[in-house]
N, C-alpha and C. Protein backbone atom coordinates (compact mmCIF):
# COMPACT_ATOMS: atom_id res chain seq x y z
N UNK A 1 169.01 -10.80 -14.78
CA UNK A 1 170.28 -10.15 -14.51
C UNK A 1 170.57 -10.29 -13.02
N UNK A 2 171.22 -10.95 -12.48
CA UNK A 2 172.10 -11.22 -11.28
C UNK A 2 173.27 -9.67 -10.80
N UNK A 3 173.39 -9.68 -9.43
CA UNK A 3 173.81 -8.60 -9.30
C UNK A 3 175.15 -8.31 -9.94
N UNK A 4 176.49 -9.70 -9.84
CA UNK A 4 177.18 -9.57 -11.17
C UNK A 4 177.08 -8.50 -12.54
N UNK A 5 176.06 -9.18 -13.13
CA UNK A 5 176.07 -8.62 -14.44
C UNK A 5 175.27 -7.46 -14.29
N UNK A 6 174.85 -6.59 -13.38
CA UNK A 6 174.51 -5.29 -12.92
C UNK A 6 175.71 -4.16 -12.43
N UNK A 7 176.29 -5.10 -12.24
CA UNK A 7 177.90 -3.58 -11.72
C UNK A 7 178.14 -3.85 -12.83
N UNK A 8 178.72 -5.43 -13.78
CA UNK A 8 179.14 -4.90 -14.96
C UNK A 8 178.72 -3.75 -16.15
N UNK A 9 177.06 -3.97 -16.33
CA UNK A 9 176.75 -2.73 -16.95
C UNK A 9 176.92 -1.73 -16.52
N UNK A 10 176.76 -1.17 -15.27
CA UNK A 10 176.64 0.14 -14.67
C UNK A 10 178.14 0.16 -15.22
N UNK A 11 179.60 0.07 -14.73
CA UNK A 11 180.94 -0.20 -15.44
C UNK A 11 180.64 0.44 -16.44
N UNK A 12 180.09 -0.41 -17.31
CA UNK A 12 180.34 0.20 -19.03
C UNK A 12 179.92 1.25 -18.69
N UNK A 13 178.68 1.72 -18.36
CA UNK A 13 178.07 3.03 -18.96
C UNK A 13 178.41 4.03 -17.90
N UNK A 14 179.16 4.07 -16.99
CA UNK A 14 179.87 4.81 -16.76
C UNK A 14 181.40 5.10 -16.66
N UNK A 15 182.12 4.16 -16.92
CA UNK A 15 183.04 4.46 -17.36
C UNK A 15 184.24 4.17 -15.83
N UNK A 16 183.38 3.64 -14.74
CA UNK A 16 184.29 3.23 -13.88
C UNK A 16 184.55 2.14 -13.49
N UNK A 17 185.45 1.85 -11.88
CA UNK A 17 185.66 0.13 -11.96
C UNK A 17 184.65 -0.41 -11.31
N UNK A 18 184.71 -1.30 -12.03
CA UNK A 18 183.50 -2.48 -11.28
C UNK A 18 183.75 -2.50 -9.58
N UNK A 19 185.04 -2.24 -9.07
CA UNK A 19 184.89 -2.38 -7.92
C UNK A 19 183.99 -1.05 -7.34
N UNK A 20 184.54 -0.20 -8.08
CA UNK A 20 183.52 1.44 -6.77
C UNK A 20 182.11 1.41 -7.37
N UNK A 21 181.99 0.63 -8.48
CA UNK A 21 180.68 0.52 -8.99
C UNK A 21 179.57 -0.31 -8.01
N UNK A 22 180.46 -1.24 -7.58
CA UNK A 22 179.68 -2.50 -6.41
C UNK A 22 179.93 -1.94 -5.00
N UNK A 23 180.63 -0.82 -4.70
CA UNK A 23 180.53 -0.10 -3.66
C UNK A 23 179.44 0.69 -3.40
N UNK A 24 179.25 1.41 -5.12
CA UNK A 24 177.88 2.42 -4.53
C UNK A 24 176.80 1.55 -4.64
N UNK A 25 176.46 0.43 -5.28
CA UNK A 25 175.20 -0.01 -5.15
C UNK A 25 174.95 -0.84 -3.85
N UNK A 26 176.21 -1.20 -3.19
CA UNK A 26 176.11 -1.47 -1.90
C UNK A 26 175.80 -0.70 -0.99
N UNK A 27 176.32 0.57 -1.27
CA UNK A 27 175.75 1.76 -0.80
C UNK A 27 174.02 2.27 -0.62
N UNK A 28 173.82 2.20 -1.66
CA UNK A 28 172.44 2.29 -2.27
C UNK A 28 171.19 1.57 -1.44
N UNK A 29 171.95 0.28 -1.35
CA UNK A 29 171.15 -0.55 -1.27
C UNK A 29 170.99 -0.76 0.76
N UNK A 30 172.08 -0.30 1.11
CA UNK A 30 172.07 0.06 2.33
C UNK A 30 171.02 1.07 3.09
N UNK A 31 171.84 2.13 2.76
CA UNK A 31 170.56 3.32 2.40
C UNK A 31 169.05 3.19 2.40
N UNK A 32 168.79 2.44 1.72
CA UNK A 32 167.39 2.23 0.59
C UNK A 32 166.56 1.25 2.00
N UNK A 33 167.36 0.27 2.59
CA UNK A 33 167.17 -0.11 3.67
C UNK A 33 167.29 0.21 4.80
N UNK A 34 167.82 0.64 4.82
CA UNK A 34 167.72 1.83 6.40
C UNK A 34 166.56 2.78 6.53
N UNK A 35 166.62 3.29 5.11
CA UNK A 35 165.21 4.29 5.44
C UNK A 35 163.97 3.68 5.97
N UNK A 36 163.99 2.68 4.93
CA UNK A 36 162.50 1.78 4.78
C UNK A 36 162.44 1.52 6.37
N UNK A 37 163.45 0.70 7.10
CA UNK A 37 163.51 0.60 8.39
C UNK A 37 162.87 1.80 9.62
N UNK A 38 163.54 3.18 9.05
CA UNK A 38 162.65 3.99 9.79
C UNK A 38 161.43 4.51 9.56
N UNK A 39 160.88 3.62 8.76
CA UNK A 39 159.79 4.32 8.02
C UNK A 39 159.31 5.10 6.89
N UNK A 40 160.53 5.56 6.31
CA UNK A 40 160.84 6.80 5.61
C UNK A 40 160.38 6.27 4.09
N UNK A 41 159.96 6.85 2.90
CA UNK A 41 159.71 7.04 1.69
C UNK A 41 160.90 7.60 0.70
N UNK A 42 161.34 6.50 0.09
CA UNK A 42 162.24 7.07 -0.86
C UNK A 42 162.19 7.27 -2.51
N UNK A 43 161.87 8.33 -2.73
CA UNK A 43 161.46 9.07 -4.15
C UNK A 43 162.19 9.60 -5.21
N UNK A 44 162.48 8.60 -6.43
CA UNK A 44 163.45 8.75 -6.93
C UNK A 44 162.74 8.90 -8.66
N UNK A 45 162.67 10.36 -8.65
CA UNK A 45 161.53 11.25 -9.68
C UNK A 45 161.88 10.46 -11.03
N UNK A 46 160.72 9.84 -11.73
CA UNK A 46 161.38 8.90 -12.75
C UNK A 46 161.20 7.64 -13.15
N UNK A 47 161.37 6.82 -11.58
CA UNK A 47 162.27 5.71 -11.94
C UNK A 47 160.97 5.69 -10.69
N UNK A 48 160.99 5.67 -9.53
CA UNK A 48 159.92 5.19 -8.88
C UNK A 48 159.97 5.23 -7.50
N UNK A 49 159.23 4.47 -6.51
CA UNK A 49 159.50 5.11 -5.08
C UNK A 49 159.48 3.89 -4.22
N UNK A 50 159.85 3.88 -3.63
CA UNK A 50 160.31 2.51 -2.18
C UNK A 50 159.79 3.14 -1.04
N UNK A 51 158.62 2.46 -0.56
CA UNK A 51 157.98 2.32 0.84
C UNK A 51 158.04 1.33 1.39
N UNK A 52 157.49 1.63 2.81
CA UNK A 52 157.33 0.45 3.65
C UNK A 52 155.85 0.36 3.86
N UNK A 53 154.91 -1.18 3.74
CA UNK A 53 153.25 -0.62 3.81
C UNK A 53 153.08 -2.08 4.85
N UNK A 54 151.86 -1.70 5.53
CA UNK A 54 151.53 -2.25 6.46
C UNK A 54 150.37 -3.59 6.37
N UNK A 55 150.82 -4.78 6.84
CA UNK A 55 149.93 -5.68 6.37
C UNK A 55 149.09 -6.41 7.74
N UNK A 56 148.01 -5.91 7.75
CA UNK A 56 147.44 -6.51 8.58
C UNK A 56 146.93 -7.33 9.42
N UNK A 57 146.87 -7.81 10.49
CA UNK A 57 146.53 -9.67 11.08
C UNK A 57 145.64 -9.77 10.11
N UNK A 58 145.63 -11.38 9.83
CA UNK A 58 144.12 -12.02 9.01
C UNK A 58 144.27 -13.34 9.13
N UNK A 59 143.14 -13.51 9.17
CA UNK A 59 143.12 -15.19 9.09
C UNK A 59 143.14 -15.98 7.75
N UNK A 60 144.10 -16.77 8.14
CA UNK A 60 144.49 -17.61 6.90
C UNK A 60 144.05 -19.05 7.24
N UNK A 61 144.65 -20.56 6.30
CA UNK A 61 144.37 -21.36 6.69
C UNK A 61 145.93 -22.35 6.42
N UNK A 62 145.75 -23.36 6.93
CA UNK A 62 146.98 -24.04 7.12
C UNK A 62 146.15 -25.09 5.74
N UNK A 63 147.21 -25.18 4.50
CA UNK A 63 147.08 -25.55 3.25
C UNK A 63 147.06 -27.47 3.59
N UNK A 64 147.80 -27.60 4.42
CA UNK A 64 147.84 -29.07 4.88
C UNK A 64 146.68 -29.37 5.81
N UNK A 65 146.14 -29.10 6.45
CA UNK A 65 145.11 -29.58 7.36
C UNK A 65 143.61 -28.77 7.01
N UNK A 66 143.74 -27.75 6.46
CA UNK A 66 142.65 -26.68 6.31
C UNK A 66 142.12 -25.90 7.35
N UNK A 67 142.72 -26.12 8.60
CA UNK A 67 142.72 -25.48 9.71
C UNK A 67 143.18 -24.08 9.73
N UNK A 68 142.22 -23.17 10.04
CA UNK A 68 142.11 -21.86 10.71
C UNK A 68 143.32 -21.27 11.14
N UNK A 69 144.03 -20.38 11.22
CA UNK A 69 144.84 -20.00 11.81
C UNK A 69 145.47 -18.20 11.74
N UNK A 70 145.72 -17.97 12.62
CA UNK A 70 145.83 -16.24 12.37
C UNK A 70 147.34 -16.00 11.79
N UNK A 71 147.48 -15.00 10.81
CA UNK A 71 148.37 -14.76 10.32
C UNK A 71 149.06 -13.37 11.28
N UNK A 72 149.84 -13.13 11.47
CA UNK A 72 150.74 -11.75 12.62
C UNK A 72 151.11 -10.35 11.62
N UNK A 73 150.34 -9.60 11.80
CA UNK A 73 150.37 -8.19 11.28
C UNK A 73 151.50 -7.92 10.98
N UNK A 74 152.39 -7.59 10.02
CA UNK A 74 153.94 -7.45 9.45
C UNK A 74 154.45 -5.99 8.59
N UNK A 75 155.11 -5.78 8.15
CA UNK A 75 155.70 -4.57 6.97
C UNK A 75 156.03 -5.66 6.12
N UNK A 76 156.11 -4.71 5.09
CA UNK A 76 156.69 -5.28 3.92
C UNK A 76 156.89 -4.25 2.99
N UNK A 77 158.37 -4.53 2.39
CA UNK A 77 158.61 -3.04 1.25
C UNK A 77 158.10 -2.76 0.30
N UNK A 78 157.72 -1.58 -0.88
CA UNK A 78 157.07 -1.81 -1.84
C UNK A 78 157.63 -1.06 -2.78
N UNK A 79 157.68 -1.41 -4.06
CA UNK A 79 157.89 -0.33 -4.60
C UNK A 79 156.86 0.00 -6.02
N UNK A 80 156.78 1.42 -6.17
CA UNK A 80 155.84 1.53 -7.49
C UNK A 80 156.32 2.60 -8.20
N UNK A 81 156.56 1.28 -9.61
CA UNK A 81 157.25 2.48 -10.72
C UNK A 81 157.02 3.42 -10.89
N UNK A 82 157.27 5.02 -11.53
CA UNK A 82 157.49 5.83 -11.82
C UNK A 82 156.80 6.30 -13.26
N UNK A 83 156.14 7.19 -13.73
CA UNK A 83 155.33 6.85 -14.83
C UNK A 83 156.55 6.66 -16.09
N UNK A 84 157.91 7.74 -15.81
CA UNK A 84 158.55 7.80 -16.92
C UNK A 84 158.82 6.39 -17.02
N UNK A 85 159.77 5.38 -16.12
CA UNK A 85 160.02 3.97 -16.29
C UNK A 85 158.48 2.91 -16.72
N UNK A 86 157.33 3.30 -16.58
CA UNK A 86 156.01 2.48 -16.89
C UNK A 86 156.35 2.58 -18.55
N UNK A 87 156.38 4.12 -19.04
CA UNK A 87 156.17 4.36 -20.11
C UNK A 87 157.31 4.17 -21.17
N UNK A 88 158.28 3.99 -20.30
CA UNK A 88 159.95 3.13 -21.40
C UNK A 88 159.70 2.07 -21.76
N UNK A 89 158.56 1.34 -20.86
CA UNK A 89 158.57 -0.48 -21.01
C UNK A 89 157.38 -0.39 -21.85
N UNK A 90 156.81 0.52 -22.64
CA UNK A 90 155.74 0.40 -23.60
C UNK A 90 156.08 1.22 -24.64
């Protein structure tokens, strides 16, 4: 499902226009990124939670030469479902 056919459902099942529909998930999705940016944990009882987790320097290797090389300590977002959404998909 492409973000397209994601406002369209949200649309149906709520009953509004696709345009304020692609507003709030623009919204959302703004939001959802900004926090992560300050650090922040977003907990959405249910459905699941969006962090930001910390990945450490390590040494990796360069796949073309096999040479050694250090990888640069980074963030990266995460998210982990929610038991109710684990337990819909079973």
């Amino acid at each position: 499902m492409n973000k397209n056919e994601l406002v369209a459902a949200m649309a149906e099942k709520t009953s509004l226009k696709k345009t304020d529909v692609e507003k709030v998930l623009k919204a959302f999705t703004e939001v959802v990124g900004e926090e992560l940016k300050k650090g922040e944990k977003i907990q959405l009882v249910g459905f699941g939670t969006f962090e930001v987790v910390e990945r450490a320097e390590r040494e990796g290797r360069n796949p073309k030469t096999g040479e050694t090389m250090t990888i640069a300590a980074s963030k990266a977002p995460k998210f982990k479902p929610g038991k109710a959404l684990k337990d819909s998909l079973n």
